[in-house]
C-alpha atoms as a PDB file:
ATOM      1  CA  UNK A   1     109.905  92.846 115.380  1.00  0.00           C
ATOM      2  CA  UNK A   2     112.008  95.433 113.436  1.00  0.00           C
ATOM      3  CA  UNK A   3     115.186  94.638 114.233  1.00  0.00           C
ATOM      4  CA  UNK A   4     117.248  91.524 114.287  1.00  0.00           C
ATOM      5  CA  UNK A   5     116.500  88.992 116.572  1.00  0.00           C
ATOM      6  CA  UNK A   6     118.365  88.133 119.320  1.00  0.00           C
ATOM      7  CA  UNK A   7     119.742  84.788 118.921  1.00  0.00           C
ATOM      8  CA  UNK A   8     121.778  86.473 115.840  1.00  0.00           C
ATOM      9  CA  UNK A   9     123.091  88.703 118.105  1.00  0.00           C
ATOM     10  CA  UNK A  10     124.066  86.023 120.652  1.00  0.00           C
ATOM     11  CA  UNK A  11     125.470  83.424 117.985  1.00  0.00           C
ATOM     12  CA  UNK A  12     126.592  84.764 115.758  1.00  0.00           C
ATOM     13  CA  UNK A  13     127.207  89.123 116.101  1.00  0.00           C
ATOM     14  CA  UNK A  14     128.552  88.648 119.679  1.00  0.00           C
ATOM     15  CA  UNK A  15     131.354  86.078 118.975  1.00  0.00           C
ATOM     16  CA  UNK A  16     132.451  88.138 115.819  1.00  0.00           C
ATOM     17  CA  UNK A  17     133.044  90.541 117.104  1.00  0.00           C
ATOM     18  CA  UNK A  18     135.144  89.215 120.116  1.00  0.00           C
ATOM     19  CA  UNK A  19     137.133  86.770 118.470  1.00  0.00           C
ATOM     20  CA  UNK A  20     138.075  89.885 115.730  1.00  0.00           C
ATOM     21  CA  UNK A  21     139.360  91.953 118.736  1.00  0.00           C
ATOM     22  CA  UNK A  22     141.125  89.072 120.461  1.00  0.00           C
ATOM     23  CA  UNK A  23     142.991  88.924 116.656  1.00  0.00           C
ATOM     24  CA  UNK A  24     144.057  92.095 116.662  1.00  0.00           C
ATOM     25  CA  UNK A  25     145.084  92.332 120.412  1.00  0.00           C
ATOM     26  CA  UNK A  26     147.368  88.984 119.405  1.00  0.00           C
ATOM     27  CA  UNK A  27     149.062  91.147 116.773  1.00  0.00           C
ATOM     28  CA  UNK A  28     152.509  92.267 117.663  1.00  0.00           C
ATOM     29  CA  UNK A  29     152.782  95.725 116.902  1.00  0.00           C
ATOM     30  CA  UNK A  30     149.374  96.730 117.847  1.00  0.00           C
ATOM     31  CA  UNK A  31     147.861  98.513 114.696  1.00  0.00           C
ATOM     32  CA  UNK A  32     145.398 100.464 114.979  1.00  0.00           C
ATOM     33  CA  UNK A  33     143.815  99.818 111.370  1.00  0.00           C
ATOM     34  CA  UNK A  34     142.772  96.465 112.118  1.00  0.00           C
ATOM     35  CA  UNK A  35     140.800  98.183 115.273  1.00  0.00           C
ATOM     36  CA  UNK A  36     139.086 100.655 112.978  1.00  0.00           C
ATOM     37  CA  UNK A  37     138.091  97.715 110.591  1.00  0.00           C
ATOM     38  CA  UNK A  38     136.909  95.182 112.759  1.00  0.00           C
ATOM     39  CA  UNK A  39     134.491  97.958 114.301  1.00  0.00           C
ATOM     40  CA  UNK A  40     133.749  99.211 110.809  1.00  0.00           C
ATOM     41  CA  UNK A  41     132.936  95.687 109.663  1.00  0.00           C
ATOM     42  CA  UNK A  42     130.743  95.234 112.487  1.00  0.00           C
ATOM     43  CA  UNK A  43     128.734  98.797 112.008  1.00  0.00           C
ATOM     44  CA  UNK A  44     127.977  97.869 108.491  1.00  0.00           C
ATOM     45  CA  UNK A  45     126.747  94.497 109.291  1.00  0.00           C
ATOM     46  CA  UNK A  46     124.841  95.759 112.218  1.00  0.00           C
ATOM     47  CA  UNK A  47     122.905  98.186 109.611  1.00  0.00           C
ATOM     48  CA  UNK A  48     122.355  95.909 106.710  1.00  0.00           C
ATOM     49  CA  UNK A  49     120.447  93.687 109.395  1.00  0.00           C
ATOM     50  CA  UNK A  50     118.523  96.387 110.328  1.00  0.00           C
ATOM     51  CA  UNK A  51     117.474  97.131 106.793  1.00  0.00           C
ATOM     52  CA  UNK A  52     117.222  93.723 105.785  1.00  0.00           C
ATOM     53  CA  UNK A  53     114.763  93.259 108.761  1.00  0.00           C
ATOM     54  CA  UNK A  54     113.015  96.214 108.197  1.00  0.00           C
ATOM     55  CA  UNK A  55     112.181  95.269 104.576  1.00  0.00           C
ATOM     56  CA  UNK A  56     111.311  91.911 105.650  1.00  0.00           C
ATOM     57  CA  UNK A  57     109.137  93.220 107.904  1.00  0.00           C
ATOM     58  CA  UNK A  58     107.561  95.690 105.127  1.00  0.00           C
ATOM     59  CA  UNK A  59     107.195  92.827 102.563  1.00  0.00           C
ATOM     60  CA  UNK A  60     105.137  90.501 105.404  1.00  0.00           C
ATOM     61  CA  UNK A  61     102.926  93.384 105.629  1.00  0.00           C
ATOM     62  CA  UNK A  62     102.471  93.782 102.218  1.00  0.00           C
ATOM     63  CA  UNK A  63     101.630  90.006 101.385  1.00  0.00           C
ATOM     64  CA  UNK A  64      99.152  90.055 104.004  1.00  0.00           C
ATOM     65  CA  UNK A  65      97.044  93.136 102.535  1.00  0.00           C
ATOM     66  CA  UNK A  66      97.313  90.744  98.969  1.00  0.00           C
ATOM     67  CA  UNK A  67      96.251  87.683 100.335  1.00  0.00           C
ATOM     68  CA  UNK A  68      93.110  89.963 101.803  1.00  0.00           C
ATOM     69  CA  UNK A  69      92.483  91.117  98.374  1.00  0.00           C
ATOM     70  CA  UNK A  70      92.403  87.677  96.657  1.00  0.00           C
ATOM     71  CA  UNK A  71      89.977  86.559  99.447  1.00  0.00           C
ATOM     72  CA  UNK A  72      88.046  89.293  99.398  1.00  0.00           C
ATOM     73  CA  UNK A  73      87.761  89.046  95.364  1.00  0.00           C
ATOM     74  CA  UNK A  74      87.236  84.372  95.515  1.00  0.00           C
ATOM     75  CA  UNK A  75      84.111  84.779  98.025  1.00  0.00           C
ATOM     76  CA  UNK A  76      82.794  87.515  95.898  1.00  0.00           C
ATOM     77  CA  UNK A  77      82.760  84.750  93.023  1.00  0.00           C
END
């Protein structure tokens, strides 16, 4: 699995994101900054999940072909 799971998504992404809108929809006089950076907010979080995933993903991988190596190397011994 690549990307983030789904229970983030549900818990925690999902809710953010509403309760940010519902915020800005309470404001008054409507701006349209808060709009652009709620959503902006939410891109960048979405993508630094994604990497963070993605190198977590790339680091199991790697510490499985070590632990190979050391095995390989104690039952040579």
């Amino acid at each position: 699995m690549v990307g983030p799971s789904i229970i983030f998504y549900l818990f925690f992404a999902v809710p953010y994101i509403l309760v940010m809108y519902w915020l800005i929809k309470q404001d008054k006089k409507k701006r349209v900054l808060g709009m652009v950076v709620v959503t902006l907010i939410a891109v960048l979080g979405f993508l630094v999940s994604r990497i963070a995933s993605k190198n977590a993903v790339q680091n199991y991988k790697q510490h499985q072909i070590d632990s190979r190596a050391i095995e390989k190397q104690d039952s040579l011994k």
